[in-house]
Protein backbone atom coordinates (compact mmCIF):
# COMPACT_ATOMS: atom_id res chain seq x y z
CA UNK A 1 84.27 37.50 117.99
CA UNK A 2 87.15 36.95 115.85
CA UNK A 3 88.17 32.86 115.07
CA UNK A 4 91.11 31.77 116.55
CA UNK A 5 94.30 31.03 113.70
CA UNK A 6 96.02 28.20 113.89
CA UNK A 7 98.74 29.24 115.88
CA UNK A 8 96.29 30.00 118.74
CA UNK A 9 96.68 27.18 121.55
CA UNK A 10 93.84 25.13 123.37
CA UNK A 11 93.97 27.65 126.04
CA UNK A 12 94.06 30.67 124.27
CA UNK A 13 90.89 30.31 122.28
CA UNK A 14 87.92 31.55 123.12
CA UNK A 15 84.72 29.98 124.09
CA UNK A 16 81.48 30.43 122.03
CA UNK A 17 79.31 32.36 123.59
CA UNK A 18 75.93 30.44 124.99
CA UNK A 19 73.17 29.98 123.20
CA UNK A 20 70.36 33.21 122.85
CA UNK A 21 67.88 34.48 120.31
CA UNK A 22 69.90 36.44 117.68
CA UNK A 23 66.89 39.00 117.37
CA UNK A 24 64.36 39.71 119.69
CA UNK A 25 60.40 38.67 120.11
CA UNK A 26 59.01 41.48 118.69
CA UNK A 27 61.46 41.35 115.23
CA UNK A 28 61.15 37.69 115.15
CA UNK A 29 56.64 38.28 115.31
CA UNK A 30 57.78 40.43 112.16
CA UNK A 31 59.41 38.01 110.37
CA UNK A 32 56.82 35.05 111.48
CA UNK A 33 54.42 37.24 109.66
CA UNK A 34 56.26 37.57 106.64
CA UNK A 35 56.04 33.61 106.25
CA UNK A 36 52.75 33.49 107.14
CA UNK A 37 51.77 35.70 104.64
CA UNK A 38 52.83 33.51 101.70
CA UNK A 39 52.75 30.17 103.63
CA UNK A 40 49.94 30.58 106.20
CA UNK A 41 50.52 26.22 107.97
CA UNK A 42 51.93 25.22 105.00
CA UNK A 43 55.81 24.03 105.55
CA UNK A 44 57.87 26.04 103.18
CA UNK A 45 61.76 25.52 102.53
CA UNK A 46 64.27 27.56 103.56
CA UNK A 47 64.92 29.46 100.02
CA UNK A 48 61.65 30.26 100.27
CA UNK A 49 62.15 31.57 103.78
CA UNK A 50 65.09 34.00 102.91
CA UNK A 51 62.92 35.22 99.73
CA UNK A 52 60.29 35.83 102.41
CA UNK A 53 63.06 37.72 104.46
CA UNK A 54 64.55 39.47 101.67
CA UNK A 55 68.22 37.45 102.10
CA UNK A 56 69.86 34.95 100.07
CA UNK A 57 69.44 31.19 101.11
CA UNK A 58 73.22 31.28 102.00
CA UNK A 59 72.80 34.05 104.40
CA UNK A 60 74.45 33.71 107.91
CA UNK A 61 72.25 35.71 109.33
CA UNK A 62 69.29 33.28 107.49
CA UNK A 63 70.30 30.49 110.17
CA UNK A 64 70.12 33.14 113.24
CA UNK A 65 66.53 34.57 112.36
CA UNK A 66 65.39 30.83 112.00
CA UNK A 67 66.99 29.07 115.40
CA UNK A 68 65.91 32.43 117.20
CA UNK A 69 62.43 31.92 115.61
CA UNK A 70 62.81 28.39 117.09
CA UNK A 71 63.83 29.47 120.41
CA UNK A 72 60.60 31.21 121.17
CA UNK A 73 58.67 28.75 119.82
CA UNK A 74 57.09 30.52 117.22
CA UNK A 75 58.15 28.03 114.39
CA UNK A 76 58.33 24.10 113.93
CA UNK A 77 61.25 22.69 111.82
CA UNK A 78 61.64 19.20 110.15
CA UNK A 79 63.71 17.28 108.11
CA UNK A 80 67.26 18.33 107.90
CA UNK A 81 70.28 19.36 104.93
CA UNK A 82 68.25 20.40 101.71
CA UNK A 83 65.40 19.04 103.20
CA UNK A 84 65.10 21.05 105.90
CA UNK A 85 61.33 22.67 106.36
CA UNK A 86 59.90 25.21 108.75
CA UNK A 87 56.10 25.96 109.26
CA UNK A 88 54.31 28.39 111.71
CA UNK A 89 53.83 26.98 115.16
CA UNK A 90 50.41 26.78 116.71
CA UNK A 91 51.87 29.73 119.44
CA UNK A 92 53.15 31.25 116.55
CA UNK A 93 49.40 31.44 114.98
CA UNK A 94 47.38 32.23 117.73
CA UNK A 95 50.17 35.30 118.56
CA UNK A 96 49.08 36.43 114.59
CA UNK A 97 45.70 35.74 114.36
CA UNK A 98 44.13 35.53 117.85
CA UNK A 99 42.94 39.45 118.20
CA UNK A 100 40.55 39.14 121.52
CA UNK A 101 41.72 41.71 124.17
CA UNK A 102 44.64 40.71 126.54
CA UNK A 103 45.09 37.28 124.65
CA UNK A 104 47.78 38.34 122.60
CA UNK A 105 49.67 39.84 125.05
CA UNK A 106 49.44 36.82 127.56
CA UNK A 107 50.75 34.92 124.34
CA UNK A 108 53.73 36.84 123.73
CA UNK A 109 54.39 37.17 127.19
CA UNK A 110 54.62 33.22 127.74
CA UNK A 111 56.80 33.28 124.33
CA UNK A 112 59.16 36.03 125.82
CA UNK A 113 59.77 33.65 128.41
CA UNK A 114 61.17 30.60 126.46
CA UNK A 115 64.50 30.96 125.69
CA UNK A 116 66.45 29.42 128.50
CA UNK A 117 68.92 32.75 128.85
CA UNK A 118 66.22 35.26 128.78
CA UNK A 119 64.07 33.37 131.23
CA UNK A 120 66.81 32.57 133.74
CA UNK A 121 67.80 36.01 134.33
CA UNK A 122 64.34 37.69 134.04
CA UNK A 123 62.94 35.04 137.08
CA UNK A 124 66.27 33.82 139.01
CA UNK A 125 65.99 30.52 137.80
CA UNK A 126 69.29 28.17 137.69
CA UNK A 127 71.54 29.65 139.58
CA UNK A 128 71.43 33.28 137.06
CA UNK A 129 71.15 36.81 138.48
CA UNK A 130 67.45 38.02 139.26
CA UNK A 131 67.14 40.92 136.59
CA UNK A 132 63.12 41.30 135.83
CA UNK A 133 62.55 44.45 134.40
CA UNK A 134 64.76 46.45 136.45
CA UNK A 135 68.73 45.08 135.19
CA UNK A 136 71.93 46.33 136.16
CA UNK A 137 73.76 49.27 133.94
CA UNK A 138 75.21 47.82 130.98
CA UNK A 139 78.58 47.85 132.89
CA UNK A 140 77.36 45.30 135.33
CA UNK A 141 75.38 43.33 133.44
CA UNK A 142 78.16 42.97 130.68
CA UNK A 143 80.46 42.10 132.77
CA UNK A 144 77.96 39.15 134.86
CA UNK A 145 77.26 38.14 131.45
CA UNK A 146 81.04 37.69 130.42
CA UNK A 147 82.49 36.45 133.91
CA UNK A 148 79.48 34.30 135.04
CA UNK A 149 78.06 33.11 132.04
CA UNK A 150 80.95 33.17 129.10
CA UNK A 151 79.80 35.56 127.30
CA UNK A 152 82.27 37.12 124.44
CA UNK A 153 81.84 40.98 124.52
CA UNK A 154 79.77 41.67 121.46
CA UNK A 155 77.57 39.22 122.58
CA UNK A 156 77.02 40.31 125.74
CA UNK A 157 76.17 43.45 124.27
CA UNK A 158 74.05 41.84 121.76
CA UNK A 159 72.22 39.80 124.57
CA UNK A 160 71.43 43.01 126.41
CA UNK A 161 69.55 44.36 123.21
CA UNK A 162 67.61 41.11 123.12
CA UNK A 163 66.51 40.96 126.59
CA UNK A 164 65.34 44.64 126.88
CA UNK A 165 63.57 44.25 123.98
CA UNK A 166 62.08 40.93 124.76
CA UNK A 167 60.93 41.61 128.04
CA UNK A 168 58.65 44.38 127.19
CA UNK A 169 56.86 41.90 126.23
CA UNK A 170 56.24 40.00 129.43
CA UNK A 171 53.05 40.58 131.44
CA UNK A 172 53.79 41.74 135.40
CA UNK A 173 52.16 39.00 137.23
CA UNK A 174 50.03 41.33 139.34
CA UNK A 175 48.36 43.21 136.13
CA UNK A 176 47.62 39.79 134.36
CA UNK A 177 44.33 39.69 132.39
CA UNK A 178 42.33 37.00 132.42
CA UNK A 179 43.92 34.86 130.47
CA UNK A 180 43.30 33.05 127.18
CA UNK A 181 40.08 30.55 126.70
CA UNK A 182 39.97 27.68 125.23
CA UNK A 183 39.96 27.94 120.96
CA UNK A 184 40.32 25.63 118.05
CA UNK A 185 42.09 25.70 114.92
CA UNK A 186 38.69 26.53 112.50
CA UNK A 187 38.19 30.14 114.88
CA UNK A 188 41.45 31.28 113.73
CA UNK A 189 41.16 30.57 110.23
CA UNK A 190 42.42 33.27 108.36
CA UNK A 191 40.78 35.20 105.61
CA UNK A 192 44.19 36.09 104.08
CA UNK A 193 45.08 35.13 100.54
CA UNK A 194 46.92 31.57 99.78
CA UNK A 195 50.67 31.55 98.66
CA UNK A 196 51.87 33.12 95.26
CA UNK A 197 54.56 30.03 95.13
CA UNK A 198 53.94 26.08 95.50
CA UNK A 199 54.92 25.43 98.96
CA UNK A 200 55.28 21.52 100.23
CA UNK A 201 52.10 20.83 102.55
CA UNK A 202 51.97 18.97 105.54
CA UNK A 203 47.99 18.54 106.22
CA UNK A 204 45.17 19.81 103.52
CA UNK A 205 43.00 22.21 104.43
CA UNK A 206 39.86 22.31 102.51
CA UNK A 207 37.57 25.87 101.76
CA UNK A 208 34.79 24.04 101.27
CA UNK A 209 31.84 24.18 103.56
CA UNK A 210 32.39 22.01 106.87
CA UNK A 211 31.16 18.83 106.32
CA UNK A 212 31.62 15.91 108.71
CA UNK A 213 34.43 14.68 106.54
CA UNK A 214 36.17 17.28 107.45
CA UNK A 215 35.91 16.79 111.24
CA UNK A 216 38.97 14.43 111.69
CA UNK A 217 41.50 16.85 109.73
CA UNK A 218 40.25 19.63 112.14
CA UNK A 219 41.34 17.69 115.39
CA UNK A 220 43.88 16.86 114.14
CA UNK A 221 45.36 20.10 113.46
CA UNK A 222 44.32 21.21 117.46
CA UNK A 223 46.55 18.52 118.26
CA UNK A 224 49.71 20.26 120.68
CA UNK A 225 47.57 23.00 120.68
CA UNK A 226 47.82 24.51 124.29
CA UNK A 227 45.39 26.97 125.53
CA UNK A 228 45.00 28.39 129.57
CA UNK A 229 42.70 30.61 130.96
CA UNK A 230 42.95 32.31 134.19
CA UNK A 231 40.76 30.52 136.87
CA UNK A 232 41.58 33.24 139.57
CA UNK A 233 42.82 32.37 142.94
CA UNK A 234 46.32 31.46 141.75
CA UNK A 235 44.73 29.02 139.56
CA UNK A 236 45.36 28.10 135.84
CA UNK A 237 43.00 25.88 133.73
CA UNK A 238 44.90 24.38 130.76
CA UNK A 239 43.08 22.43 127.94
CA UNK A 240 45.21 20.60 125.27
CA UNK A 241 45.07 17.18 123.27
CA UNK A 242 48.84 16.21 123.22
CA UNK A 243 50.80 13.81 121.94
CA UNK A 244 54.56 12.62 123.28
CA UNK A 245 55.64 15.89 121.14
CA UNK A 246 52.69 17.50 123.18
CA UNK A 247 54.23 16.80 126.42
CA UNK A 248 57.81 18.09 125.42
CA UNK A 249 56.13 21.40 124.56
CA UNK A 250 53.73 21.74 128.20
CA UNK A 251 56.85 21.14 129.83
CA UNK A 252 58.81 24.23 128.28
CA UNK A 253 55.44 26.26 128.81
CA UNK A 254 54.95 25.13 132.75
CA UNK A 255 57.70 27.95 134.17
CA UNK A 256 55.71 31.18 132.46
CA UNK A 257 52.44 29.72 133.78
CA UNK A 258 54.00 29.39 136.91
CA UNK A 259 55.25 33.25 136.27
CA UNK A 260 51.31 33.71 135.59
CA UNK A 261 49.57 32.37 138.63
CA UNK A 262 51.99 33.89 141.20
């Protein structure tokens, strides 16, 4: 999209386009990795992110991997200007570390789901065409992109990239497994070496033998933890300790349960 000059009026510039994940779920799993790696839960900075990535910490395209990691939920950021941190979410673990059959896939499928664009237009939702799996040719969807939704034409045809790619991801309702049961933090420790480079920490985690000393720091790092298991019948049974952070997180999650029990 080229930037308007200063000659351009009000009217004639053009609007940004809205809001989607620069790359899609399965590149941004690849990158998640990459920080887990040589961060595992540690927070890490964002020059060490782009070394991670292989880019420069001024890179543009630095600030689009990270807010599209963001927008399916597979990092946590803090702080802000040079202080700015990211660390590996707790759906961002399980997706790297949980290997039981079908509970990676249910995982990736609720991720797939999060960003507001992709999700509106795979399930209906606010007011967006119904696509699912089954979209319009480019044409059409191009143009419903542009016309109804503002989209600028490379990023329409960006979008498109991201959604097809995204949405293999999602599990068809009707071929759901089971559904993920209820783990904590200690069954997903990894065996995986520690960083190369000092990273900033946010809790200490011990490799000493559990002790009950220990017990407190490992609730505390279930906490916002959310885990659901199929309870058949169009049921879902959720189990979670949350905090007010907690809640904000269920709340984004509730539409691809929904998606799961129907």
């Amino acid at each position: 999209m080229t930037e308007a000059t200063e000659q351009d009026s009000p009217a004639m510039k053009r609007e940004r386009s809205p809001s989607f994940p620069y790359i899609d779920l399965g590149t941004a799993i690849e990158h998640l990795e990459k920080i887990y790696t040589v961060a595992k839960m540690n927070e890490v900075r964002f020059a060490d992110t782009a070394d991670a990535w292989g880019m420069t910490a001024t890179s543009g395209s630095l600030m689009r991997y990270v807010a599209a990691l963001g927008q399916f939920d597979l990092i946590d950021t803090s702080g802000s200007g040079d202080k700015k941190r990211i660390k590996v979410s707790a759906l961002g673990r399980r997706i790297l570390e949980d290997n039981r059959p079908g509970v990676r896939e249910n995982l990736c499928s609720e991720a797939a789901l999060l960003p507001k664009l992709v999700r509106g237009l795979f399930l209906g939702e606010d007011n967006m065409p119904h696509w699912g799996k089954d979209r319009p040719s480019d044409s059409i969807a191009e143009s419903s992109l542009k016309f109804d939704l503002g989209f600028g034409n490379d990023a329409a045809r960006r979008f498109l990239m991201v959604y097809d790619a995204t949405i293999k991801h999602v599990v068809d309702t009707a071929t759901a497994s089971n559904g993920v049961d209820n783990v904590g933090d200690m069954a997903l420790e990894s065996q995986k070496q520690q960083p190369d480079f000092k990273v900033e920490t946010m809790h200490s985690h011990p490799h000493d033998a559990p002790s009950k000393k220990q017990l407190p720091v490992d609730i505390e790092g279930a906490l916002n933890d959310i885990d659901f298991q199929n309870a058949g019948k169009g049921k879902i049974k959720i189990s979670a300790v949350l905090d007010s952070e907690g809640l904000d997180i269920l709340e984004k999650k509730i539409a691809a349960f929904r998606m799961l029990i129907n």
